[in-house]
PDB file of N, CA and C in Angstrom:
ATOM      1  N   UNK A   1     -28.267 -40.997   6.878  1.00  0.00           N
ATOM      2  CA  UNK A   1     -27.693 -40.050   7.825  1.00  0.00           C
ATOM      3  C   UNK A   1     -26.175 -40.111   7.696  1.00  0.00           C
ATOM      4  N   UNK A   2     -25.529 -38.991   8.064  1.00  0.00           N
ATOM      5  CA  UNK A   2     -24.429 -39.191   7.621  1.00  0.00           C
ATOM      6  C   UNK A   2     -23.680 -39.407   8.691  1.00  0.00           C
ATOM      7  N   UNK A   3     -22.070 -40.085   8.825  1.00  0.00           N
ATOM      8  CA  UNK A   3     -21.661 -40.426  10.015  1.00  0.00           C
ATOM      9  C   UNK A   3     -20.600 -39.535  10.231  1.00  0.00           C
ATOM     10  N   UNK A   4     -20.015 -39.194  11.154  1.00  0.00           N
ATOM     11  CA  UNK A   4     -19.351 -38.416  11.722  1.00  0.00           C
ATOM     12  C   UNK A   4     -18.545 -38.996  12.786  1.00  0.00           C
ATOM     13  N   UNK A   5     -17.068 -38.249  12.980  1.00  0.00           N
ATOM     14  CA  UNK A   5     -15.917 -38.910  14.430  1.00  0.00           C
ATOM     15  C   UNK A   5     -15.992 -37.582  14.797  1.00  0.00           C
ATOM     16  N   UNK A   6     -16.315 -37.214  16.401  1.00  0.00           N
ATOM     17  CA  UNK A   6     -15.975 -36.256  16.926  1.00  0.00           C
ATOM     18  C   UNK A   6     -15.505 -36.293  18.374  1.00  0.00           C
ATOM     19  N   UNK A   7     -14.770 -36.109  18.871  1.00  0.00           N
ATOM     20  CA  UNK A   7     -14.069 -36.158  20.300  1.00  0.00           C
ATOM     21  C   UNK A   7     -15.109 -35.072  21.036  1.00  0.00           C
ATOM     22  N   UNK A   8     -14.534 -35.383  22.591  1.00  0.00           N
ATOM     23  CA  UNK A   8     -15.302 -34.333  23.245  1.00  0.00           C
ATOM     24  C   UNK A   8     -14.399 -34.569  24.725  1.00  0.00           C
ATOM     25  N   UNK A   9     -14.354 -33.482  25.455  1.00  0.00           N
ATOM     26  CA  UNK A   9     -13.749 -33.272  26.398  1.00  0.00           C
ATOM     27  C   UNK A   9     -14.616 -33.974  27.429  1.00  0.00           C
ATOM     28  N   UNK A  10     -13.574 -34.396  28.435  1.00  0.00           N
ATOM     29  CA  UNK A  10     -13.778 -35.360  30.054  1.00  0.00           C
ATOM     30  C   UNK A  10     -15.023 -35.209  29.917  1.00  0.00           C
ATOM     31  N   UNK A  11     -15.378 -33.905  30.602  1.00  0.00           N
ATOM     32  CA  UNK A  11     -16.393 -33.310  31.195  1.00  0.00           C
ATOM     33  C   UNK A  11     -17.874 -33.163  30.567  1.00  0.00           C
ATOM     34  N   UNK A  12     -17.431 -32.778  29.221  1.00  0.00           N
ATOM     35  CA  UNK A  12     -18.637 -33.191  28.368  1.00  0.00           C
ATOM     36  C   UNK A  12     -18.875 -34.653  27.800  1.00  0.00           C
ATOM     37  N   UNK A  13     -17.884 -35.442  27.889  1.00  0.00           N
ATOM     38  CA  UNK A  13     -18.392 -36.638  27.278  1.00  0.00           C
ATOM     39  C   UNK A  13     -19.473 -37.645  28.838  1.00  0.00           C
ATOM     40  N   UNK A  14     -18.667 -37.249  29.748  1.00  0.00           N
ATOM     41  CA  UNK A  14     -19.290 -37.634  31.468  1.00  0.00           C
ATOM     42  C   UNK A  14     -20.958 -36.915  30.812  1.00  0.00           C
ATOM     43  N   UNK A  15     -21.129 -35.866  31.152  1.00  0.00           N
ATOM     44  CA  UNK A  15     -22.522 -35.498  30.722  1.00  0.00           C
ATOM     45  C   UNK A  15     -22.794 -35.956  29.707  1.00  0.00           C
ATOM     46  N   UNK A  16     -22.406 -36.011  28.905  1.00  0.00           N
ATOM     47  CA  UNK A  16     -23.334 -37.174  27.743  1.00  0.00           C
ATOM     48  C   UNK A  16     -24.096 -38.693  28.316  1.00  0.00           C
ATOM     49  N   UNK A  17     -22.910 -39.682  28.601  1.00  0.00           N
ATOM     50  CA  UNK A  17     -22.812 -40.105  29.758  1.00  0.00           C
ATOM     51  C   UNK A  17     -24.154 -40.685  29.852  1.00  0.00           C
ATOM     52  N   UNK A  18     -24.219 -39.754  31.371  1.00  0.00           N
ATOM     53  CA  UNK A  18     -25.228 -39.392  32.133  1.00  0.00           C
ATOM     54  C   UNK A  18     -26.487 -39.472  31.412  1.00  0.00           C
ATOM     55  N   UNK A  19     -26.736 -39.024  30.676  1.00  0.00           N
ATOM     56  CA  UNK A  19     -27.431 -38.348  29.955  1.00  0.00           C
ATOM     57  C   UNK A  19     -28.676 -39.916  29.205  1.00  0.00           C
ATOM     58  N   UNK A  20     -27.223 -40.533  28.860  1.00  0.00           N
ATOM     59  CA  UNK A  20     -27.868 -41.636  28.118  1.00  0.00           C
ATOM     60  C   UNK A  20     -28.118 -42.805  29.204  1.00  0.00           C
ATOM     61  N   UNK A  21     -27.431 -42.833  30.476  1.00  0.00           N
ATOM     62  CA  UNK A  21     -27.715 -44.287  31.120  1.00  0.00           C
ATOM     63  C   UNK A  21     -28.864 -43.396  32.525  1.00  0.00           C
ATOM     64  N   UNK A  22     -29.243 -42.080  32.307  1.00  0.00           N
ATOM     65  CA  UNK A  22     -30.425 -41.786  32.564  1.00  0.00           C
ATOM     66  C   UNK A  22     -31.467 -41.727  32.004  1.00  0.00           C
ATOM     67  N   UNK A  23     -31.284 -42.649  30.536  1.00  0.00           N
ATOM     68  CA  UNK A  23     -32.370 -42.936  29.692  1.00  0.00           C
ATOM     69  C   UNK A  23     -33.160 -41.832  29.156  1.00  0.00           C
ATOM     70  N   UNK A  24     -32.514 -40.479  28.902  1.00  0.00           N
ATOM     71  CA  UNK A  24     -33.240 -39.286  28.912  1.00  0.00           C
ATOM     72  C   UNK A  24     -33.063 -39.465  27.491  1.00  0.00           C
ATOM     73  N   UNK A  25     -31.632 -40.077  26.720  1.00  0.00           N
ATOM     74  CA  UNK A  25     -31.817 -40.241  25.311  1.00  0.00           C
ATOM     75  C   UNK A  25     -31.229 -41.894  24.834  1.00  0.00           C
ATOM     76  N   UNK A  26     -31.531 -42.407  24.142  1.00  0.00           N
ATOM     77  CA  UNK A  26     -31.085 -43.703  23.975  1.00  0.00           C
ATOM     78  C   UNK A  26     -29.475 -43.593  23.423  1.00  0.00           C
ATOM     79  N   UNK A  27     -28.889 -42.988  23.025  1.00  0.00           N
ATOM     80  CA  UNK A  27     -27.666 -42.546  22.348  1.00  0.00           C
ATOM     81  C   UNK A  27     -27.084 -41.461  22.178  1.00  0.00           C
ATOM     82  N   UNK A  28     -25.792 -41.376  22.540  1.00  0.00           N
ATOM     83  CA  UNK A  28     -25.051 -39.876  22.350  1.00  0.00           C
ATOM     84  C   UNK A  28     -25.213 -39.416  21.025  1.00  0.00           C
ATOM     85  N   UNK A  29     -25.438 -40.034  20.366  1.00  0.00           N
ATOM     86  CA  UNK A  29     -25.728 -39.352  18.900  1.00  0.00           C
ATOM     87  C   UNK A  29     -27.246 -38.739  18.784  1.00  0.00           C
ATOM     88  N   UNK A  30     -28.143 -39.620  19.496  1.00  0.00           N
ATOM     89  CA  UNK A  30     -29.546 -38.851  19.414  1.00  0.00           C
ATOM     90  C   UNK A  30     -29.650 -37.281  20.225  1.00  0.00           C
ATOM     91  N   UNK A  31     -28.795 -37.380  21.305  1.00  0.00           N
ATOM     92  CA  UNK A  31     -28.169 -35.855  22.330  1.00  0.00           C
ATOM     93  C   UNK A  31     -27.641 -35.054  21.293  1.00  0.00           C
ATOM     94  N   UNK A  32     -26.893 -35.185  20.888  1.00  0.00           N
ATOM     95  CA  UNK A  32     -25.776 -34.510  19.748  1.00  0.00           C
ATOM     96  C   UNK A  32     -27.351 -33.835  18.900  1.00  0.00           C
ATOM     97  N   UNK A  33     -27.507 -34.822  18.181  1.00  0.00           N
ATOM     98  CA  UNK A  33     -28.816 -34.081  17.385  1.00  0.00           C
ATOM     99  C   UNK A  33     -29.540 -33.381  17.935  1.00  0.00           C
ATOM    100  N   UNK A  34     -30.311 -33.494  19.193  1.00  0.00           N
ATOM    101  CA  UNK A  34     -31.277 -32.700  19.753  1.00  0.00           C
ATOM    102  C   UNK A  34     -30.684 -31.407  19.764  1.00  0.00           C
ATOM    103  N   UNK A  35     -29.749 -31.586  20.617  1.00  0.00           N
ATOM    104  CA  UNK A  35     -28.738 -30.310  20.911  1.00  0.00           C
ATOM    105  C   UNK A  35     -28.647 -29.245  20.052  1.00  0.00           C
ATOM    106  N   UNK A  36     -28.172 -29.740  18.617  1.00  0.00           N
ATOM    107  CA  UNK A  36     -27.586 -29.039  17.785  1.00  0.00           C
ATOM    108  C   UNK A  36     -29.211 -28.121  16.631  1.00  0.00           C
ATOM    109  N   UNK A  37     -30.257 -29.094  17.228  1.00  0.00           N
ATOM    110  CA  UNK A  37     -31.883 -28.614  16.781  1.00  0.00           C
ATOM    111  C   UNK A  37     -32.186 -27.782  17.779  1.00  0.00           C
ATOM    112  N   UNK A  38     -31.872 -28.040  18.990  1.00  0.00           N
ATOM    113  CA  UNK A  38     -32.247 -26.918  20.005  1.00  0.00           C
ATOM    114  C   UNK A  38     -31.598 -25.405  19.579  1.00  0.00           C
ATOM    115  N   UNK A  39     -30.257 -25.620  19.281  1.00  0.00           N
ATOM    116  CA  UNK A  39     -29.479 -24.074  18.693  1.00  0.00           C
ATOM    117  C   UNK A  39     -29.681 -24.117  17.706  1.00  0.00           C
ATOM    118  N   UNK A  40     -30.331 -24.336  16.752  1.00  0.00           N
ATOM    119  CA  UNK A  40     -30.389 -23.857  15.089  1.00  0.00           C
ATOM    120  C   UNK A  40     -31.561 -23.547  15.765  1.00  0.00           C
ATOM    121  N   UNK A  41     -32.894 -23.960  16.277  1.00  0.00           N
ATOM    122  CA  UNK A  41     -33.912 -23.343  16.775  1.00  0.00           C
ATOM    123  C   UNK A  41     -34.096 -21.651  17.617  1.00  0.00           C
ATOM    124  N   UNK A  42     -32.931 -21.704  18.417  1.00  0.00           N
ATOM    125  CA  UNK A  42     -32.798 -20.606  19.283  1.00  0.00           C
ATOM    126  C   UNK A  42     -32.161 -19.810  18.066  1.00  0.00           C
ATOM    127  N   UNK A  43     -31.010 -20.424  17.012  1.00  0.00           N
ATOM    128  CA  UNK A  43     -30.462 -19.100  16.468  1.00  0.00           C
ATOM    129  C   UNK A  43     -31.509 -18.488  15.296  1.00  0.00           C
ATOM    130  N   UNK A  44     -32.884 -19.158  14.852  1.00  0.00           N
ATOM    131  CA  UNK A  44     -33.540 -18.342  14.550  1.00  0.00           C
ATOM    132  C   UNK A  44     -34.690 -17.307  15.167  1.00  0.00           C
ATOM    133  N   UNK A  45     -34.623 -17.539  16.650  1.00  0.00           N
ATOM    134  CA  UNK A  45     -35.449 -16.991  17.686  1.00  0.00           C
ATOM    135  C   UNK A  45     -34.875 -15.355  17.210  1.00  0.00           C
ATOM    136  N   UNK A  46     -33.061 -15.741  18.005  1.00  0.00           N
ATOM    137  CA  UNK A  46     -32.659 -14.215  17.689  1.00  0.00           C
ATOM    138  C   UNK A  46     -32.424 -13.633  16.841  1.00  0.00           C
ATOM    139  N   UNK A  47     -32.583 -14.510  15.519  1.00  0.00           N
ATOM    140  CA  UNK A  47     -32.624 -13.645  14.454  1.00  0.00           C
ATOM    141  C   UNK A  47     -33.939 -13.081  13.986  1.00  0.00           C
ATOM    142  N   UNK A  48     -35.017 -13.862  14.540  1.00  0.00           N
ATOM    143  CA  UNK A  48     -36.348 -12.933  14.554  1.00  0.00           C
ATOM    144  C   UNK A  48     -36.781 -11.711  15.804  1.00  0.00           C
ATOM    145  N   UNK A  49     -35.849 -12.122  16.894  1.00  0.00           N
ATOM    146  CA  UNK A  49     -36.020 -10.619  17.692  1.00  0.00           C
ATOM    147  C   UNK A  49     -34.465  -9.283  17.035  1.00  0.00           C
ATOM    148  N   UNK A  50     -33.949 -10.104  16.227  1.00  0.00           N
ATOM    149  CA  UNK A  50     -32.957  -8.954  16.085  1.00  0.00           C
ATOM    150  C   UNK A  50     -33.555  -8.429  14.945  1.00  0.00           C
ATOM    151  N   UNK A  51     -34.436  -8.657  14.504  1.00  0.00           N
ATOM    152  CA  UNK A  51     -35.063  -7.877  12.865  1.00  0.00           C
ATOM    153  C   UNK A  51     -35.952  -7.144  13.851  1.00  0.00           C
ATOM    154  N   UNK A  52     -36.570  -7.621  14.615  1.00  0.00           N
ATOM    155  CA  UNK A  52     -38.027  -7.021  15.357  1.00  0.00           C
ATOM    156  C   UNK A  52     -37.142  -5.745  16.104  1.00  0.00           C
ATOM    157  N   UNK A  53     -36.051  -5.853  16.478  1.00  0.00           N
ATOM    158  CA  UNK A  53     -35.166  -4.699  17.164  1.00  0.00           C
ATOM    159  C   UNK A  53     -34.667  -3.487  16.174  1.00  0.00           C
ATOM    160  N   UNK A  54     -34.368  -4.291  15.017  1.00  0.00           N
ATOM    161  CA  UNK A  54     -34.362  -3.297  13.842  1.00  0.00           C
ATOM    162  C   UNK A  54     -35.057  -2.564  13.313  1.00  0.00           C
ATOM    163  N   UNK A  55     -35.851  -3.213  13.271  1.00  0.00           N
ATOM    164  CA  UNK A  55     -37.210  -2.234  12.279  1.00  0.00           C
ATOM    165  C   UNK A  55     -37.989  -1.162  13.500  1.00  0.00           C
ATOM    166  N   UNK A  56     -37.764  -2.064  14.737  1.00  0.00           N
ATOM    167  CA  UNK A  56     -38.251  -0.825  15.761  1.00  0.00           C
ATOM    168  C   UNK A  56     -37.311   0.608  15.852  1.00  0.00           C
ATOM    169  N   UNK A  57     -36.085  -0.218  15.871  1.00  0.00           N
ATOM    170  CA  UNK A  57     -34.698   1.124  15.537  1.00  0.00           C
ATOM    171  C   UNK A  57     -35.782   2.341  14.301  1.00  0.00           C
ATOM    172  N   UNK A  58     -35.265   1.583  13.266  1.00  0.00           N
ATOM    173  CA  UNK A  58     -35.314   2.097  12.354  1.00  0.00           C
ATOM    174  C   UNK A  58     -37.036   2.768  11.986  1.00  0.00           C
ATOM    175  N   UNK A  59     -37.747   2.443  12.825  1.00  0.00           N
ATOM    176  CA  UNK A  59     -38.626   3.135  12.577  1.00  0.00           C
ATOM    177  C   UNK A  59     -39.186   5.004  12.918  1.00  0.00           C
ATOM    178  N   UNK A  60     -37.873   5.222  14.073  1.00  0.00           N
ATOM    179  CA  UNK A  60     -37.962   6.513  14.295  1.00  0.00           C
ATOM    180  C   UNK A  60     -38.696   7.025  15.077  1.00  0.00           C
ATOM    181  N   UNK A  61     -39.089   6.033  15.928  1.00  0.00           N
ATOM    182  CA  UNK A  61     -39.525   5.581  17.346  1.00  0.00           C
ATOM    183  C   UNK A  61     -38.918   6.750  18.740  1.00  0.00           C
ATOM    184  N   UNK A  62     -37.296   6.363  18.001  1.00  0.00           N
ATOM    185  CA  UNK A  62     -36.626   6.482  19.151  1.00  0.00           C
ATOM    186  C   UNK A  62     -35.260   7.440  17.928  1.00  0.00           C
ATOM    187  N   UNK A  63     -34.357   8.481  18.280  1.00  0.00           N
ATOM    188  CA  UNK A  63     -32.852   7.869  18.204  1.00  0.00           C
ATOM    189  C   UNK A  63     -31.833   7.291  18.742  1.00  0.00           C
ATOM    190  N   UNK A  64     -32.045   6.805  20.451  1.00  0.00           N
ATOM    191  CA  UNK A  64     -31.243   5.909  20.991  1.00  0.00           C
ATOM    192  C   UNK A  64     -30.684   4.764  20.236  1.00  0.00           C
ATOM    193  N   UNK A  65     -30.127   4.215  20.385  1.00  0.00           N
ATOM    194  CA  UNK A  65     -29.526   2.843  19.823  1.00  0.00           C
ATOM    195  C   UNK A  65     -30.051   1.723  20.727  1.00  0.00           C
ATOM    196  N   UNK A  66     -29.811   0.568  20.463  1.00  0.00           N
ATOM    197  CA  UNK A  66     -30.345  -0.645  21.487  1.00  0.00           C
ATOM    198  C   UNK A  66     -29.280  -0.555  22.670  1.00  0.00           C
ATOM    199  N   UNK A  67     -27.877  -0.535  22.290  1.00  0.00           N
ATOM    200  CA  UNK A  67     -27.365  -0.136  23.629  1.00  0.00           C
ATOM    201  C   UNK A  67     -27.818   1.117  24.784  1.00  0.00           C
ATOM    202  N   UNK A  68     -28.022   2.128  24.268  1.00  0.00           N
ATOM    203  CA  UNK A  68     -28.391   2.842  25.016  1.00  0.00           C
ATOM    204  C   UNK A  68     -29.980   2.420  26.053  1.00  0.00           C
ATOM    205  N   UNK A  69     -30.598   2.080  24.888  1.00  0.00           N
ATOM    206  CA  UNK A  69     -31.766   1.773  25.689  1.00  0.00           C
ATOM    207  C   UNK A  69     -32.030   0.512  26.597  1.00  0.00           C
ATOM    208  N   UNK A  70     -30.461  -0.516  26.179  1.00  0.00           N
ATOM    209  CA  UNK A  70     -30.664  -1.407  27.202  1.00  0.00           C
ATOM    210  C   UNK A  70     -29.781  -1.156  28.604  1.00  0.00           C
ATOM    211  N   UNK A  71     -29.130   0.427  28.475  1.00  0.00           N
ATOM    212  CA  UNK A  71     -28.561   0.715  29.473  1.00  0.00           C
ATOM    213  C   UNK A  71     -29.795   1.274  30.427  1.00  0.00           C
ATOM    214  N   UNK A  72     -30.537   2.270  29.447  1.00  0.00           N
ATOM    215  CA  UNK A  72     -31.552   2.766  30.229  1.00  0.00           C
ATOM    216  C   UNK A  72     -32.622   2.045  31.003  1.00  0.00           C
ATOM    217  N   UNK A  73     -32.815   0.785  30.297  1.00  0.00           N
ATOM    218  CA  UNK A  73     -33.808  -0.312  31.124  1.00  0.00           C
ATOM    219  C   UNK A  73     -33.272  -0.894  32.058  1.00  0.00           C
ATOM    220  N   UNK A  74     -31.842  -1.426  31.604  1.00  0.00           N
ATOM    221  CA  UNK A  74     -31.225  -1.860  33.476  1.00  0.00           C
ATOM    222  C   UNK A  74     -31.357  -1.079  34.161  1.00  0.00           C
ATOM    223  N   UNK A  75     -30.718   0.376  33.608  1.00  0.00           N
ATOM    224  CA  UNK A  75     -30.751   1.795  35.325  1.00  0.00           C
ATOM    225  C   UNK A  75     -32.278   1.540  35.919  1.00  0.00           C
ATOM    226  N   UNK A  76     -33.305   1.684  35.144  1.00  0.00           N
ATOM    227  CA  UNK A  76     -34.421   1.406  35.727  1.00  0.00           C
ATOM    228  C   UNK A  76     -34.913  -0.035  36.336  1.00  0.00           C
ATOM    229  N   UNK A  77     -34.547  -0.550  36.421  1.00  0.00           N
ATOM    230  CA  UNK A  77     -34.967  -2.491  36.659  1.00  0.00           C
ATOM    231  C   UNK A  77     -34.142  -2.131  38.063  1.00  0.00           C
ATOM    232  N   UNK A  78     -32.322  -1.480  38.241  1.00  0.00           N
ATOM    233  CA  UNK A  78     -31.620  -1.590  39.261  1.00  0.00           C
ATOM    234  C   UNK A  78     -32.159  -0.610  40.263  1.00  0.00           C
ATOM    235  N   UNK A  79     -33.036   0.199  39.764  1.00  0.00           N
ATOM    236  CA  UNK A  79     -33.617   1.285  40.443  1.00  0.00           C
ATOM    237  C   UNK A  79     -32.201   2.415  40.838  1.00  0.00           C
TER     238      UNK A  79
END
């Protein structure tokens, strides 16, 4: 594994912290990792709903754009 120096601000290093003498992870480095697997995880979520948004675009479904239609679903959700 490779090693790394990285600083972190008050506030986030306190939540780290926390984090570890709440035994939720044995080490700020095992947090760091999870963390950084949790967002490489999520950033392929949205890159599989942003293809699924595309190909719906592009299928001719609609000619709105996704903005438009996510204007049109709030007006309706806000009633």
């Amino acid at each position: 594994m490779a090693g790394q120096s990285i600083s972190f601000t008050r506030p986030n290093d306190e939540w780290l912290k926390t984090q570890v003498d709440n035994q939720e992870y044995s080490s700020k480095s095992e947090l760091v990792n999870d963390l950084i697997r949790q967002a490489r995880n999520q950033e392929i979520e949205i890159n599989w709903i942003r293809a699924k948004l595309e190909k719906s675009e592009n299928s001719g479904f609609t000619n709105d754009t996704k903005f438009e239609i996510l204007k049109q679903s709030k007006a309706t959700l806000n009633g």
